[in-house]
C-alpha atoms as a PDB file:
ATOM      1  CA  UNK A   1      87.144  84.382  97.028  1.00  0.00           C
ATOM      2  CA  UNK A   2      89.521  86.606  98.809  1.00  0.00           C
ATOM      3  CA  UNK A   3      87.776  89.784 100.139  1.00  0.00           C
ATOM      4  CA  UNK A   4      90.145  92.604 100.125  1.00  0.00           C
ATOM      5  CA  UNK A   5      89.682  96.426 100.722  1.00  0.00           C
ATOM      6  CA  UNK A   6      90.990  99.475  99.339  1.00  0.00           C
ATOM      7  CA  UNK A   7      90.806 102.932 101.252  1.00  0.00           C
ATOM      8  CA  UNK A   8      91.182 106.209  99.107  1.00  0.00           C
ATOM      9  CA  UNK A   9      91.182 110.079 100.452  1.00  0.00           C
ATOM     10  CA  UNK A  10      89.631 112.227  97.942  1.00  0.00           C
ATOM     11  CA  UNK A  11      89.883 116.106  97.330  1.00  0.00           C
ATOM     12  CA  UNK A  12      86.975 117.612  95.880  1.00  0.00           C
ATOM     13  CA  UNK A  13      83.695 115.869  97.080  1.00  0.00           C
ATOM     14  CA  UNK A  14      82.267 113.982  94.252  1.00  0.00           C
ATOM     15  CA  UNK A  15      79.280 115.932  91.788  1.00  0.00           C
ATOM     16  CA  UNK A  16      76.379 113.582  91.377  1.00  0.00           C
ATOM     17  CA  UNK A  17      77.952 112.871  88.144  1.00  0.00           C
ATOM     18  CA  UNK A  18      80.654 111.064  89.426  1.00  0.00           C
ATOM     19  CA  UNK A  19      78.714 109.160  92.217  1.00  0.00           C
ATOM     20  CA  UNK A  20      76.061 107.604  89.921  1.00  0.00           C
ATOM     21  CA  UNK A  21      79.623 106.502  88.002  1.00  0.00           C
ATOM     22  CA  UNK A  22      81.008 105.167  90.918  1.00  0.00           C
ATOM     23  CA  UNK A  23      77.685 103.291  91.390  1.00  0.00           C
ATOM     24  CA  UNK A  24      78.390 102.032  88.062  1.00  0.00           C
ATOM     25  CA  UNK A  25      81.779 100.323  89.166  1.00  0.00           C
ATOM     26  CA  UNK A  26      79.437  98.100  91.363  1.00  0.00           C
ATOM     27  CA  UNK A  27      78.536  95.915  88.038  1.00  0.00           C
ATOM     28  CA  UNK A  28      82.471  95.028  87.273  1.00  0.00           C
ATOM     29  CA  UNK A  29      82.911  91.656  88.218  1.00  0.00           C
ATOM     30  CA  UNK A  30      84.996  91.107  91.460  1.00  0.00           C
ATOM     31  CA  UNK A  31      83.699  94.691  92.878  1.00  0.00           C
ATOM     32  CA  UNK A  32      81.709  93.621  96.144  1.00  0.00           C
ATOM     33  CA  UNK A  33      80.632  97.227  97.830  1.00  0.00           C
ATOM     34  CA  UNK A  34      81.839 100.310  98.459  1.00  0.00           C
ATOM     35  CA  UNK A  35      81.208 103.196 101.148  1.00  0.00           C
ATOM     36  CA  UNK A  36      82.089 107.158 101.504  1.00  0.00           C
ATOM     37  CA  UNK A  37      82.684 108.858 104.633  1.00  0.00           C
ATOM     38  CA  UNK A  38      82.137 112.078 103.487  1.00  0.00           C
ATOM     39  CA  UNK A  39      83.099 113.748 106.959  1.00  0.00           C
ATOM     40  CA  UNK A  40      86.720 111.869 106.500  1.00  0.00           C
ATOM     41  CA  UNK A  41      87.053 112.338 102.664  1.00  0.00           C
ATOM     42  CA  UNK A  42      87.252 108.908 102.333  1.00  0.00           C
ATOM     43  CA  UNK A  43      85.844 105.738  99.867  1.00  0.00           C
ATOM     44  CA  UNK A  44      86.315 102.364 101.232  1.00  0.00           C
ATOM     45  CA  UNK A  45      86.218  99.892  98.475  1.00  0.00           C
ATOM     46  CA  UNK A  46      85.682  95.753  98.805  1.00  0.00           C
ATOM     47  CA  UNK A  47      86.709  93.540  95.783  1.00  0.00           C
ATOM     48  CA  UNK A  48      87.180  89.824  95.090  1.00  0.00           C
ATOM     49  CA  UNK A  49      91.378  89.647  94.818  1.00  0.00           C
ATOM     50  CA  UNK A  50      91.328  86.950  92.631  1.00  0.00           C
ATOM     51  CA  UNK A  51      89.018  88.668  90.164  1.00  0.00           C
ATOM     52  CA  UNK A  52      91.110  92.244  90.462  1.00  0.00           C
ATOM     53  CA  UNK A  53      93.703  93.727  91.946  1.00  0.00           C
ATOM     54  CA  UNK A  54      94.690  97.139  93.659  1.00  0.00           C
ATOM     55  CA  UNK A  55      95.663  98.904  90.681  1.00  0.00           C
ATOM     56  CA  UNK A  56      92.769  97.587  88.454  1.00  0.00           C
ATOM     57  CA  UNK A  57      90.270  99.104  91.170  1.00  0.00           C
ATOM     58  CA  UNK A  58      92.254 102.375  91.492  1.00  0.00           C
ATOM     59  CA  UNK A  59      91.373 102.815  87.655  1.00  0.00           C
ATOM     60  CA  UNK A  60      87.842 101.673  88.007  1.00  0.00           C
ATOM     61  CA  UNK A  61      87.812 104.811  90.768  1.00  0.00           C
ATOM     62  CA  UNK A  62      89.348 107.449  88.583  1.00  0.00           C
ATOM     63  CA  UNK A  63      88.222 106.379  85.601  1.00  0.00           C
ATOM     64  CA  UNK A  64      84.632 107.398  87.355  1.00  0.00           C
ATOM     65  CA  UNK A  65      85.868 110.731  87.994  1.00  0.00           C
ATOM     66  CA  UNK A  66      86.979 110.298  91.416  1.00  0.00           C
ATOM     67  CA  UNK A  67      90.150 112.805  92.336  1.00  0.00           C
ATOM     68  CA  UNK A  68      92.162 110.158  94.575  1.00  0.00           C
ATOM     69  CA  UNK A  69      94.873 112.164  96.659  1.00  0.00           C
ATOM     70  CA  UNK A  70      96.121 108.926  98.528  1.00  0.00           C
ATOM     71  CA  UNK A  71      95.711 105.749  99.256  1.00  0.00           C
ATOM     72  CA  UNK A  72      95.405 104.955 102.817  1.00  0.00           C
ATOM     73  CA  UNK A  73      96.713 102.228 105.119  1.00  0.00           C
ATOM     74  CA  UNK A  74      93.715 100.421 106.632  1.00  0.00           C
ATOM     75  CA  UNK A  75      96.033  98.853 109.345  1.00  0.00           C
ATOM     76  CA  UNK A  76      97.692 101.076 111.668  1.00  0.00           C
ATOM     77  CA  UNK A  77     101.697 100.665 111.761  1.00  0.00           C
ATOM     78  CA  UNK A  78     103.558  98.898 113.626  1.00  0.00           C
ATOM     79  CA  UNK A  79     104.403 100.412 117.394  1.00  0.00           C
ATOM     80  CA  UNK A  80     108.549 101.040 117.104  1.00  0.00           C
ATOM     81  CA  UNK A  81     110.541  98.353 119.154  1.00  0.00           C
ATOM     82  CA  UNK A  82     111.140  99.691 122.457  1.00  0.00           C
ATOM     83  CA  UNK A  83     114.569 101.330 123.467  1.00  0.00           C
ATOM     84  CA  UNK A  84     116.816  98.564 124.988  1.00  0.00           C
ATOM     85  CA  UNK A  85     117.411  98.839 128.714  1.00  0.00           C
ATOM     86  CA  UNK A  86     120.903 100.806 129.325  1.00  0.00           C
ATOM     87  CA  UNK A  87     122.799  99.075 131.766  1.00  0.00           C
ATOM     88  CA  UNK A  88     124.070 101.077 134.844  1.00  0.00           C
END
């Protein structure tokens, strides 16, 4: 099992309609949990990679209702190289 996770920012916070689908996501095979952070207008979603893959789980989401705006990095970037060192 590879344990992978998926961050998504959401517009509108989601009616109860679409959280008890969301909750229903949680019975396809390969989805492990998920978690809101309502304050950040985010869902954090863990899946088995070698049951699904990004795109699969991005359907699950909207497919539940959810209105994804982005997909977020989960790693910050890379710090830019520094400047080289001018020689005087």
């Amino acid at each position: 099992m590879t344990r992978v996770e998926i961050l998504y920012r959401y517009g509108l916070p989601p009616t109860d309609a679409v959280t008890f689908a969301l909750a229903g996501i949680r019975e396809v095979y390969g989805v492990r949990h998920f978690r809101f952070d309502r304050a950040a207008h985010t869902l954090r979603v863990e899946y088995d990679a070698t049951r699904l893959d990004a795109a699969t789980v991005t359907n699950l989401v909207r497919g539940a209702g959810l209105e994804i705006v982005e997909v977020l990095p989960l790693a910050a970037p890379a710090p830019p190289p520094p400047e080289p060192a001018s020689a005087s």
